[in-house]
PDB file of N, CA and C in Angstrom:
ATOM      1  N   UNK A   1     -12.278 -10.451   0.002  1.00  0.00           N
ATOM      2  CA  UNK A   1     -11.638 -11.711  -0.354  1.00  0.00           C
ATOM      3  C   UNK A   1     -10.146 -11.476  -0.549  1.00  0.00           C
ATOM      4  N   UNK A   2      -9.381 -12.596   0.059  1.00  0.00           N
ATOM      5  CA  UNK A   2      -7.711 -12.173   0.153  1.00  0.00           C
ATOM      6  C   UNK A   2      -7.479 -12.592  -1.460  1.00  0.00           C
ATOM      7  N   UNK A   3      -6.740 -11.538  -2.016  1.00  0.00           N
ATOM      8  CA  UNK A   3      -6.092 -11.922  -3.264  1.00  0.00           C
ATOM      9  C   UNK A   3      -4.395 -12.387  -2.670  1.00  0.00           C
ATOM     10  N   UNK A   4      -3.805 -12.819  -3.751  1.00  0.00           N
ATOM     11  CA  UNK A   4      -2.520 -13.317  -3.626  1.00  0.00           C
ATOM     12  C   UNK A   4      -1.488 -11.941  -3.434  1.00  0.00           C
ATOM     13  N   UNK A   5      -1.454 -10.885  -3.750  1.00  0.00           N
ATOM     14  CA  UNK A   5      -0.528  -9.950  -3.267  1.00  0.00           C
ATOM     15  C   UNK A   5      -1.180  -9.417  -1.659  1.00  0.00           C
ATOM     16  N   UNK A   6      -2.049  -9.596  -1.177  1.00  0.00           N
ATOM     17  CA  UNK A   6      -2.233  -9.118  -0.044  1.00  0.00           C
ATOM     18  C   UNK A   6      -1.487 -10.206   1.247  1.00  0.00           C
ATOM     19  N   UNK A   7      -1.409 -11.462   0.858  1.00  0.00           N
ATOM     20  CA  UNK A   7      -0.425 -12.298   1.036  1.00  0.00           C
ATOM     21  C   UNK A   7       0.908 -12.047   1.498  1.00  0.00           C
ATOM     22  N   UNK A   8       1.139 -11.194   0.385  1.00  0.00           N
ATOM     23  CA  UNK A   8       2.665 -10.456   0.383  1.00  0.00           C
ATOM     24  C   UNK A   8       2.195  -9.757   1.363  1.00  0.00           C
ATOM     25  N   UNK A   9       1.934  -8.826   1.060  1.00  0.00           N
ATOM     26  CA  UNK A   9       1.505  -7.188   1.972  1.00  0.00           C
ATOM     27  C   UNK A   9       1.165  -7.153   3.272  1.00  0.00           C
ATOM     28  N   UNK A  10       0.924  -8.637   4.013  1.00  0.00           N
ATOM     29  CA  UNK A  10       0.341  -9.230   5.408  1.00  0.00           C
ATOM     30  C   UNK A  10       1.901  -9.359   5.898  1.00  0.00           C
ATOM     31  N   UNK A  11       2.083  -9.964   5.644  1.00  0.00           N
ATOM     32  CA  UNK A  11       3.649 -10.736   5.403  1.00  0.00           C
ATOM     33  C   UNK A  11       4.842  -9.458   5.713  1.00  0.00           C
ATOM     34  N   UNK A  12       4.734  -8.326   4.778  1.00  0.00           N
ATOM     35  CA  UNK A  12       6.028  -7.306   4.923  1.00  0.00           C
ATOM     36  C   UNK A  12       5.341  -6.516   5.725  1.00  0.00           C
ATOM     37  N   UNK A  13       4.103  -6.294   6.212  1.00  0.00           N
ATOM     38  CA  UNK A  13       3.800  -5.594   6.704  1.00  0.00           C
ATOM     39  C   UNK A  13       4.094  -6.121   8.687  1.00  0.00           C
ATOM     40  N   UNK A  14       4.416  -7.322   8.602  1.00  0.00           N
ATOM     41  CA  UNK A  14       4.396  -7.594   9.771  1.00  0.00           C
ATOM     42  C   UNK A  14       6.385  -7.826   9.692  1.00  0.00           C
ATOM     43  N   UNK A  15       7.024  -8.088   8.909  1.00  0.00           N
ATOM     44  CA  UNK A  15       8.141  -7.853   8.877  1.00  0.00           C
ATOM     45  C   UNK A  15       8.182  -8.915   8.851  1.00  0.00           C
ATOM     46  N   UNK A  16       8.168 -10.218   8.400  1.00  0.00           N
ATOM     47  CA  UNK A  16       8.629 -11.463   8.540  1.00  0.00           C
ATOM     48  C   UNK A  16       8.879 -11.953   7.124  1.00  0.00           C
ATOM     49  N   UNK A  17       9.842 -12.774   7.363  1.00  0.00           N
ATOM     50  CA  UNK A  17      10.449 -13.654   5.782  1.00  0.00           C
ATOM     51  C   UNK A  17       9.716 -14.575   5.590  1.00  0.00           C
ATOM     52  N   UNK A  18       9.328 -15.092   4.446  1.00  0.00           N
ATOM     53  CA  UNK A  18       8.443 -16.202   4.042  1.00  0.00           C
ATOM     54  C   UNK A  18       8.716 -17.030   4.840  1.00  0.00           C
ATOM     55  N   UNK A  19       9.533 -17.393   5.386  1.00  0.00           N
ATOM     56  CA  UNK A  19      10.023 -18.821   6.478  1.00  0.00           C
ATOM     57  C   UNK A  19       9.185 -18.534   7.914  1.00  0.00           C
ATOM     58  N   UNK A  20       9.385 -17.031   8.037  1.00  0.00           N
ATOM     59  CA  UNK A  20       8.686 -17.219   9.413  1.00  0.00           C
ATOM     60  C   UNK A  20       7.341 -16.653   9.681  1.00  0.00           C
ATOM     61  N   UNK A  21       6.675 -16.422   8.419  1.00  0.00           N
ATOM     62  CA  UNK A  21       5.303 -16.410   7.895  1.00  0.00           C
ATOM     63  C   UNK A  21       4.801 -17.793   7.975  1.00  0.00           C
ATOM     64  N   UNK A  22       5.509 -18.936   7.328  1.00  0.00           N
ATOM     65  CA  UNK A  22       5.308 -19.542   7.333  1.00  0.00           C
ATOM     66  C   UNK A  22       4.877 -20.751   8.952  1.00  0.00           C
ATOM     67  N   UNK A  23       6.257 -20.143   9.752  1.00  0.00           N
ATOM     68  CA  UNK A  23       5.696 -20.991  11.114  1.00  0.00           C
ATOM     69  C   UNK A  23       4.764 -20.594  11.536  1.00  0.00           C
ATOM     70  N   UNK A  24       4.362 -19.336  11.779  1.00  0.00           N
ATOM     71  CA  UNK A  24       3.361 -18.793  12.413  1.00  0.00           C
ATOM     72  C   UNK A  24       2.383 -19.731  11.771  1.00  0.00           C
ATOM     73  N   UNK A  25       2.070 -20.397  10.941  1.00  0.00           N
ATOM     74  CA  UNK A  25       0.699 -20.833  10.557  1.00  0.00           C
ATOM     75  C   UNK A  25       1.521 -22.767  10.611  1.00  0.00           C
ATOM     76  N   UNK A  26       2.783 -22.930  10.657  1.00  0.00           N
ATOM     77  CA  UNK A  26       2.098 -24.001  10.550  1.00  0.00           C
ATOM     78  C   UNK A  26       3.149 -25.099   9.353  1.00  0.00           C
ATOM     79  N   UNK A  27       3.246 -23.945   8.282  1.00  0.00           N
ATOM     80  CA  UNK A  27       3.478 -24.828   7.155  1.00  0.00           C
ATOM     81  C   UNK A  27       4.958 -24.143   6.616  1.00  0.00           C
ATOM     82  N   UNK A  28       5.532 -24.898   5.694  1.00  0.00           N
ATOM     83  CA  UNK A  28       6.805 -24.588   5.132  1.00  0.00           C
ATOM     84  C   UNK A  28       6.909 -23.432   4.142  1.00  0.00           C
ATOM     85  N   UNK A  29       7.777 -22.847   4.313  1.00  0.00           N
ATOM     86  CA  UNK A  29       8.661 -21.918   3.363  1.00  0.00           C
ATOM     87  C   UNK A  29       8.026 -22.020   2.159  1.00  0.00           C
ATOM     88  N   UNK A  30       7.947 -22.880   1.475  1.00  0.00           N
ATOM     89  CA  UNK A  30       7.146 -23.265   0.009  1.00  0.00           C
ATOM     90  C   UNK A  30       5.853 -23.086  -0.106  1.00  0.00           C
ATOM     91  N   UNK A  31       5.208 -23.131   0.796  1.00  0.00           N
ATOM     92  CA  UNK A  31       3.480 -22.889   0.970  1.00  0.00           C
ATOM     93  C   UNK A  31       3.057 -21.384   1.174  1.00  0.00           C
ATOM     94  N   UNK A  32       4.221 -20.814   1.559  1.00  0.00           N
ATOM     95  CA  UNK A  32       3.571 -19.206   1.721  1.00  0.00           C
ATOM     96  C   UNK A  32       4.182 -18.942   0.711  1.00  0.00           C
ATOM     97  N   UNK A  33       5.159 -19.317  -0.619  1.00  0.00           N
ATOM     98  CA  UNK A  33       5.375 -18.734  -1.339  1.00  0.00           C
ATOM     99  C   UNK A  33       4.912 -19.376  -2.657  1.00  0.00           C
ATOM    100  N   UNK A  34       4.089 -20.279  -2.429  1.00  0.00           N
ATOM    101  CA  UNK A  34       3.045 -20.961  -2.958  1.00  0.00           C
ATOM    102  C   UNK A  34       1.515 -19.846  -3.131  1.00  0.00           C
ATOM    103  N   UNK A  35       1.592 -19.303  -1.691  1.00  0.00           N
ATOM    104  CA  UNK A  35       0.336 -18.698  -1.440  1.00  0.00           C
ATOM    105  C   UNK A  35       0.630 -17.469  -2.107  1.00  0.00           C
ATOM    106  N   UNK A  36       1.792 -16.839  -2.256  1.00  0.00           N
ATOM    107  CA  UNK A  36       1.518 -15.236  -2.805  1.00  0.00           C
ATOM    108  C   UNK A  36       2.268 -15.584  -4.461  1.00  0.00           C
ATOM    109  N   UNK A  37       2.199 -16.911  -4.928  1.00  0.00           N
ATOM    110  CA  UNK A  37       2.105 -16.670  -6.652  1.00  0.00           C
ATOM    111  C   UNK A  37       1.136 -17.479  -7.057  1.00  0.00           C
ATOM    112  N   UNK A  38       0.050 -18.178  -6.121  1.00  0.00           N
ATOM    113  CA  UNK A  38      -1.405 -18.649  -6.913  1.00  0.00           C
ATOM    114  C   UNK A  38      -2.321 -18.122  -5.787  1.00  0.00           C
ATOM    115  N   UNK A  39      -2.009 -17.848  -4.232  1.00  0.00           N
ATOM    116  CA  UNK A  39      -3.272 -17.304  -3.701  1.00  0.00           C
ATOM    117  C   UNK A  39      -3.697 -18.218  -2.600  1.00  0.00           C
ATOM    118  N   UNK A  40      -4.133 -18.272  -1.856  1.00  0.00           N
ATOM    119  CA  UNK A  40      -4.145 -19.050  -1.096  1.00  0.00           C
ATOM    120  C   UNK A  40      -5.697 -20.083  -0.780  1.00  0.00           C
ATOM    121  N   UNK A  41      -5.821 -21.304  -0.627  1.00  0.00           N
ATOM    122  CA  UNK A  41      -7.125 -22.300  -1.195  1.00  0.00           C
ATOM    123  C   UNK A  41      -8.072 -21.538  -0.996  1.00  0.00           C
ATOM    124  N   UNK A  42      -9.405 -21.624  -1.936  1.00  0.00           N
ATOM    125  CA  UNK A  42     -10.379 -21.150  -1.669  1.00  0.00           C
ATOM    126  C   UNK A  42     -11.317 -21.751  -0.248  1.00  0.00           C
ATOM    127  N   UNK A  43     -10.816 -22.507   0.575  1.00  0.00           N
ATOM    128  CA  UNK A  43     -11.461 -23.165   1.863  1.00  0.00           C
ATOM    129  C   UNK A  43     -10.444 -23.774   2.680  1.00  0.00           C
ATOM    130  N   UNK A  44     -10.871 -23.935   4.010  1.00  0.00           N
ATOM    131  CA  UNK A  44      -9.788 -24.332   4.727  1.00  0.00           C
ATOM    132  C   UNK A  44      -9.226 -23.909   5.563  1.00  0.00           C
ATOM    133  N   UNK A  45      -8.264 -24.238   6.658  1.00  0.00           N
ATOM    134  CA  UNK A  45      -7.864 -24.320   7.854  1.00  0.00           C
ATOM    135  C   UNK A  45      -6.974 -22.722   7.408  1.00  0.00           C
ATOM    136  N   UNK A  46      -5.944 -23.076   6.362  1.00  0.00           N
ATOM    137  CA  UNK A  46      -4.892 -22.188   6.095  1.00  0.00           C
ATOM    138  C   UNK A  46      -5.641 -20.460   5.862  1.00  0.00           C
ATOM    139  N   UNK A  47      -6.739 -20.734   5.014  1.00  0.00           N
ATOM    140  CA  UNK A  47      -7.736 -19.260   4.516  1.00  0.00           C
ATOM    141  C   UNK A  47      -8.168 -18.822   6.204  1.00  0.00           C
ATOM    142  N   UNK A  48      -8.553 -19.845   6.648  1.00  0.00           N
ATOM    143  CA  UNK A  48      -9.179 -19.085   8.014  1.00  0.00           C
ATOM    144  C   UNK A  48      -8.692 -18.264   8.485  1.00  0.00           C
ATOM    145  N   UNK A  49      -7.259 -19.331   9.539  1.00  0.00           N
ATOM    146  CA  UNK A  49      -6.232 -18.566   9.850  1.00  0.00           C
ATOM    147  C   UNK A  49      -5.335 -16.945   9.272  1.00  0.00           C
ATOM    148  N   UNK A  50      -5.169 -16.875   8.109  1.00  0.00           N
ATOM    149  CA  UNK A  50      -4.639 -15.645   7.680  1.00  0.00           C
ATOM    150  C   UNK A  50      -5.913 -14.562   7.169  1.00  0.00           C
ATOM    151  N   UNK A  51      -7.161 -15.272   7.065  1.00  0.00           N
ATOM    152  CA  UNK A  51      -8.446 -14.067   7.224  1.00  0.00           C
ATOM    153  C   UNK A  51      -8.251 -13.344   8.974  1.00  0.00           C
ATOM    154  N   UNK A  52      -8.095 -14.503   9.807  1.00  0.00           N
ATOM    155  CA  UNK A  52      -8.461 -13.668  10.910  1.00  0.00           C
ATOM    156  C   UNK A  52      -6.896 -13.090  11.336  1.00  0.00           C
ATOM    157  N   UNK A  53      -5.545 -13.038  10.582  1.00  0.00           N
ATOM    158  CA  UNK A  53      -4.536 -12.167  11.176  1.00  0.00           C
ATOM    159  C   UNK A  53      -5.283 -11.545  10.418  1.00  0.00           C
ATOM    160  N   UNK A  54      -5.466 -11.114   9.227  1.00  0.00           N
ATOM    161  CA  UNK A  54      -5.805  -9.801   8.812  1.00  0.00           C
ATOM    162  C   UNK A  54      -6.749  -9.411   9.495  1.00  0.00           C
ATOM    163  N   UNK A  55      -7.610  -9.820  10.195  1.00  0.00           N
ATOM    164  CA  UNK A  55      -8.641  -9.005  10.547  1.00  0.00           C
ATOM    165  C   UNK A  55      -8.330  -8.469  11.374  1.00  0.00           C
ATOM    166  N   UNK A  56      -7.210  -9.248  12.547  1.00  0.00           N
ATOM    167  CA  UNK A  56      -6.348  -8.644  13.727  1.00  0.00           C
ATOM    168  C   UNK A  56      -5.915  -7.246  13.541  1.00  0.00           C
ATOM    169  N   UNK A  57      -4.798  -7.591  12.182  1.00  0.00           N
ATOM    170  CA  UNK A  57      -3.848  -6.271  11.863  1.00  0.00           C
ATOM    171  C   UNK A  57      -4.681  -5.161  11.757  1.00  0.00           C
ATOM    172  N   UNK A  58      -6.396  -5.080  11.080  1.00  0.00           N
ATOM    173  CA  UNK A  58      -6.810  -4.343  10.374  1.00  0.00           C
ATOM    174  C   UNK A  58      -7.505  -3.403  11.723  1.00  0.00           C
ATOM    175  N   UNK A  59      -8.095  -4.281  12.862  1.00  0.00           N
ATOM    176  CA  UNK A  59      -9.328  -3.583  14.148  1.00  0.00           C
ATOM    177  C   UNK A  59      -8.320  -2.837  14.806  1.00  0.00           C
ATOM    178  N   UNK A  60      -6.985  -2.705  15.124  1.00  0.00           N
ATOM    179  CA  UNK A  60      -6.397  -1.369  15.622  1.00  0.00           C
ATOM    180  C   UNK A  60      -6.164  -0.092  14.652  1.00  0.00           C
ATOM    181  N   UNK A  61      -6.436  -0.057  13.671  1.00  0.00           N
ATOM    182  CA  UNK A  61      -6.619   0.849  12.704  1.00  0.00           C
ATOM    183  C   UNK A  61      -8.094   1.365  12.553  1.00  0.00           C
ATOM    184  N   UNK A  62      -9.034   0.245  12.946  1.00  0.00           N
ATOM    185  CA  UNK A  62     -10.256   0.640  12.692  1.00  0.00           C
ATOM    186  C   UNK A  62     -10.561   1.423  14.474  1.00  0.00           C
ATOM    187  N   UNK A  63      -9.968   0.836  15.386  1.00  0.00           N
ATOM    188  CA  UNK A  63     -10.456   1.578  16.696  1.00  0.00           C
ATOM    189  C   UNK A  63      -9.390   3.390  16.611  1.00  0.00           C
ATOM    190  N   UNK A  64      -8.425   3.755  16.004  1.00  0.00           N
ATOM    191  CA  UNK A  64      -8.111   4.915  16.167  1.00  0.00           C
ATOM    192  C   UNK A  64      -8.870   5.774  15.289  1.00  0.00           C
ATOM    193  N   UNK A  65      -9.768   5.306  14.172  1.00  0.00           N
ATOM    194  CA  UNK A  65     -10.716   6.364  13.962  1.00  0.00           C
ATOM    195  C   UNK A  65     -11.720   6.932  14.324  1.00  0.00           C
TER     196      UNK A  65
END
């Protein structure tokens, strides 16, 4: 389950500023920094979407082992 600092950690890990975290999905500057100081909804379009980048970021790490 995504907690609110992994939010962050998706985010710097891909190198992007809350603004352009934010287009990638969609929504404004305020909503991703909405999302990493309460977390992001427990349901919904927005949870989907950043479950499955993480899952993206995570399967080339899982195929070099």
């Amino acid at each position: 389950m995504l907690e609110r600092d992994d939010i962050k950690a998706i985010r710097t890990q891909l190198g992007e500023s809350q603004a352009a975290f934010a287009q990638r999905f969609g929504v404004d500057q305020a909503t991703v920094h909405r999302w990493e100081k309460k977390g992001l909804p427990k349901r919904g379009t927005a949870r989907v979407a950043v479950e499955n980048l993480l899952d993206d970021l995570e399967q080339p790490a899982e195929a070099a082992q």
